[in-house]
N, C-alpha and C. Protein backbone atom coordinates (compact mmCIF):
# COMPACT_ATOMS: atom_id res chain seq x y z
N UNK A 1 58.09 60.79 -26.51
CA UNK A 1 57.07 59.76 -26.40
C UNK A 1 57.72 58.51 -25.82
N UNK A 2 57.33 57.84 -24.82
CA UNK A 2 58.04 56.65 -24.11
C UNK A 2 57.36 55.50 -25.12
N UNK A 3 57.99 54.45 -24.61
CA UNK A 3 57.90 52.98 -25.40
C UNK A 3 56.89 52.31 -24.95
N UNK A 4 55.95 52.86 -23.75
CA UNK A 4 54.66 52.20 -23.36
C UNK A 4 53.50 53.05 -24.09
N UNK A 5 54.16 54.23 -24.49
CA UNK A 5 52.71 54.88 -25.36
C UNK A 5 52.86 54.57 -26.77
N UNK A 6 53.81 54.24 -26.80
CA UNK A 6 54.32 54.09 -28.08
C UNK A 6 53.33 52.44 -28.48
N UNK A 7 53.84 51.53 -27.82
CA UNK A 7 52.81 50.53 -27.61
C UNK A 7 51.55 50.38 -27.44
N UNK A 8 50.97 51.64 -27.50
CA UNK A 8 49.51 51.89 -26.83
C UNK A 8 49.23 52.34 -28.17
N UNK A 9 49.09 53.11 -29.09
CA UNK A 9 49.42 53.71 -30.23
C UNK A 9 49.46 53.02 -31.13
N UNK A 10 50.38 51.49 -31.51
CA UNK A 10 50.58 50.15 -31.96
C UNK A 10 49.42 49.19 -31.78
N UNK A 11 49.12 49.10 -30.81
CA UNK A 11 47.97 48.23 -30.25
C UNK A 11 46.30 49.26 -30.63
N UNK A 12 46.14 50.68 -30.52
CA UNK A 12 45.03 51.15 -31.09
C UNK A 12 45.09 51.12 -32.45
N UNK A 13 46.51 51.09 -33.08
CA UNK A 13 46.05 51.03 -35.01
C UNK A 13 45.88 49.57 -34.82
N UNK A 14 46.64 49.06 -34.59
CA UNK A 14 45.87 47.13 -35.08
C UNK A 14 44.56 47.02 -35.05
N UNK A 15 44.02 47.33 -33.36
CA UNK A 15 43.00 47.05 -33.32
C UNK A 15 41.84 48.20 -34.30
N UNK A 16 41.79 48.87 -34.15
CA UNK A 16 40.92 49.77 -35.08
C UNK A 16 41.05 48.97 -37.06
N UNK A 17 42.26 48.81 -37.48
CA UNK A 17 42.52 47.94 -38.36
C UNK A 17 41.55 46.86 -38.55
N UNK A 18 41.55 45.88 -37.62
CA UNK A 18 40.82 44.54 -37.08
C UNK A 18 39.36 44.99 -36.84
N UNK A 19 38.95 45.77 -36.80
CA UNK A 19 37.50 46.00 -36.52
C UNK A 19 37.19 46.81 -37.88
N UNK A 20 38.08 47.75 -38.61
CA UNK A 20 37.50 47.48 -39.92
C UNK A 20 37.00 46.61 -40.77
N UNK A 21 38.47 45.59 -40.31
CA UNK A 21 37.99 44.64 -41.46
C UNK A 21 36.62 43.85 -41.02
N UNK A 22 36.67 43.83 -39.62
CA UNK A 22 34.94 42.96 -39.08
C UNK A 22 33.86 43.53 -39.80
N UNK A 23 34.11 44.93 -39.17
CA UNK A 23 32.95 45.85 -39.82
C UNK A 23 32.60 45.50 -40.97
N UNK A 24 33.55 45.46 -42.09
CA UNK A 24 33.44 45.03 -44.01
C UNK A 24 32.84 44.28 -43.99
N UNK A 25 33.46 42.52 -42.91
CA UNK A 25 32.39 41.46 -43.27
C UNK A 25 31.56 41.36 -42.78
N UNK A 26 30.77 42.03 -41.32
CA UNK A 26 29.37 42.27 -41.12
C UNK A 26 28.33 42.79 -42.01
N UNK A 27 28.68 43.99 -42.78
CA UNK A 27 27.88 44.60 -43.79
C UNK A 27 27.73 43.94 -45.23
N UNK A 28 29.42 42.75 -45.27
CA UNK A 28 28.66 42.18 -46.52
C UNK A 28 28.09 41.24 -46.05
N UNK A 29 28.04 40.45 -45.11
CA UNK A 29 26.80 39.39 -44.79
C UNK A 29 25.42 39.75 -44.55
N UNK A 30 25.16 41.18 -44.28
CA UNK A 30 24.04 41.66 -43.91
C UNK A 30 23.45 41.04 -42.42
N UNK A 31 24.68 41.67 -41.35
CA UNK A 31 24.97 41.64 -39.86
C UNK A 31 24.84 42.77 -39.60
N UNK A 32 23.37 43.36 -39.43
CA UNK A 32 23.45 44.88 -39.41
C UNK A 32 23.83 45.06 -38.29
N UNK A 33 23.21 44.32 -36.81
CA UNK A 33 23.52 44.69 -35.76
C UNK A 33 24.85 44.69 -35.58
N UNK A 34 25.26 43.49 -35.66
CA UNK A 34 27.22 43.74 -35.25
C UNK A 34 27.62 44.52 -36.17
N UNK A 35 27.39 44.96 -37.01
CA UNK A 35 28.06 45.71 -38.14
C UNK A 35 28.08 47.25 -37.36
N UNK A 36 27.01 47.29 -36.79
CA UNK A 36 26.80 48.54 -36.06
C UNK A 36 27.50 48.52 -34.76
N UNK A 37 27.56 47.36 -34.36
CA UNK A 37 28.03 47.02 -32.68
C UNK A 37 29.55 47.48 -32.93
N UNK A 38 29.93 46.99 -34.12
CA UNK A 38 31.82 46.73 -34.74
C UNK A 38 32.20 48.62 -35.48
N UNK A 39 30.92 49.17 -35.48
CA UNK A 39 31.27 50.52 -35.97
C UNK A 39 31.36 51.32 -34.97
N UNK A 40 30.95 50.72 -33.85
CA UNK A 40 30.92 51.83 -32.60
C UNK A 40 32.29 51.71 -32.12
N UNK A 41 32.73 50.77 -31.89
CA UNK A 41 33.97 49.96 -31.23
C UNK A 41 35.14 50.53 -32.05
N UNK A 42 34.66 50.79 -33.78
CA UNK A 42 35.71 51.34 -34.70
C UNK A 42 36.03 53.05 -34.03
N UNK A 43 34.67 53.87 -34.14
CA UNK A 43 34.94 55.09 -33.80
C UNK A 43 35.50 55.49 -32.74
N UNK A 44 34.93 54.46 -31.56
CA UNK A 44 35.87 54.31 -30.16
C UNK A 44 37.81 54.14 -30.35
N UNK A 45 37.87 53.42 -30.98
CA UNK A 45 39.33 53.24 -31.53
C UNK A 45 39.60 54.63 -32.25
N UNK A 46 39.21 54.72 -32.89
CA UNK A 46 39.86 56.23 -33.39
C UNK A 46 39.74 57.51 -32.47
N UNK A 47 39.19 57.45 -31.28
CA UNK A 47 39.09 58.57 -30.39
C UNK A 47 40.07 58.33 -29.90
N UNK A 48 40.43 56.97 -29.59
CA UNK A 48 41.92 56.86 -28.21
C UNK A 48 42.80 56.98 -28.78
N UNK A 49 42.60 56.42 -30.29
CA UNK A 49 44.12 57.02 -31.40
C UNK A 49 44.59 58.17 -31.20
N UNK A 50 43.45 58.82 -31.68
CA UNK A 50 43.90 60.44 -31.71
C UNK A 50 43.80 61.40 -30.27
N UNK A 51 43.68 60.47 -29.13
CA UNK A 51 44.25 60.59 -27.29
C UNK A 51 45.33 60.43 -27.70
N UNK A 52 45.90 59.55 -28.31
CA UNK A 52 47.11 58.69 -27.59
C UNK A 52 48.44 59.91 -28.54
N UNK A 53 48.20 59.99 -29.76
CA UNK A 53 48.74 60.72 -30.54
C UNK A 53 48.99 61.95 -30.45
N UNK A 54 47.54 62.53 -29.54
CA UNK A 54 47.93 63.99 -29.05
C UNK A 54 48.77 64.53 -28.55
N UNK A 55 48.39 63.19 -27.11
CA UNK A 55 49.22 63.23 -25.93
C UNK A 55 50.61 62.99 -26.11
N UNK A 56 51.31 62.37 -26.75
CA UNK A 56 52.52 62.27 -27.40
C UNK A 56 53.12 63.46 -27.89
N UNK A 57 52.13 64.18 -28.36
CA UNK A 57 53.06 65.03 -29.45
C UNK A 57 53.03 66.69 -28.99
N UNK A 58 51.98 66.49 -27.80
CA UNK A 58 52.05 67.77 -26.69
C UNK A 58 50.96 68.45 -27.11
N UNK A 59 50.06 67.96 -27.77
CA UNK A 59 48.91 68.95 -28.27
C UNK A 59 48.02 68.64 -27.55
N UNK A 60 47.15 70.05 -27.02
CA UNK A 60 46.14 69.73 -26.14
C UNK A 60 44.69 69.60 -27.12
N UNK A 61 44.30 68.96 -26.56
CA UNK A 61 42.68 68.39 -27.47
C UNK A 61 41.76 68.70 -26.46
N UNK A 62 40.65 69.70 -26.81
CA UNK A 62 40.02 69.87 -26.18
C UNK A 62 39.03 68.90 -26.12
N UNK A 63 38.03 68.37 -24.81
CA UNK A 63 36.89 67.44 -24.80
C UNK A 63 35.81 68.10 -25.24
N UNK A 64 35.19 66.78 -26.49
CA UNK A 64 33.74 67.49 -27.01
C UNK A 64 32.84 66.20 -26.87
N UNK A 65 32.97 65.44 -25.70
CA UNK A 65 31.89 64.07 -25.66
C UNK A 65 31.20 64.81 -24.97
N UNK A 66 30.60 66.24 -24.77
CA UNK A 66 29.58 66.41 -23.62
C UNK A 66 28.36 65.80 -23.69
């Protein structure tokens, strides 16, 4: 794994991290929309996580966004 994916990997847990915690305080303010806007953006983060992680570790992931 090189030190730029490695960084890529670093930068998708923060950010997925950081949009949890948005997510938390949208739903306790009762921000449904961004709460929803900040949950899409969360699941998006966890798809490139587990790109970025694959791709690192040589496992092929098949595509299921059809």
């Amino acid at each position: 794994m090189s030190e730029s994916q490695i960084n890529r990997i670093e930068s998708a847990r923060f950010i997925q991290q950081m949009l949890g915690e948005l997510r938390a305080m949208a739903k306790t303010n009762r921000l449904e929309m961004l709460a929803y806007l900040i949950e899409i953006a969360y699941i998006e983060s966890s798809d490139q996580l587990r790109k970025e992680i694959g791709a690192g570790s040589g496992i092929s992931q098949r595509n299921v966004s059809a």
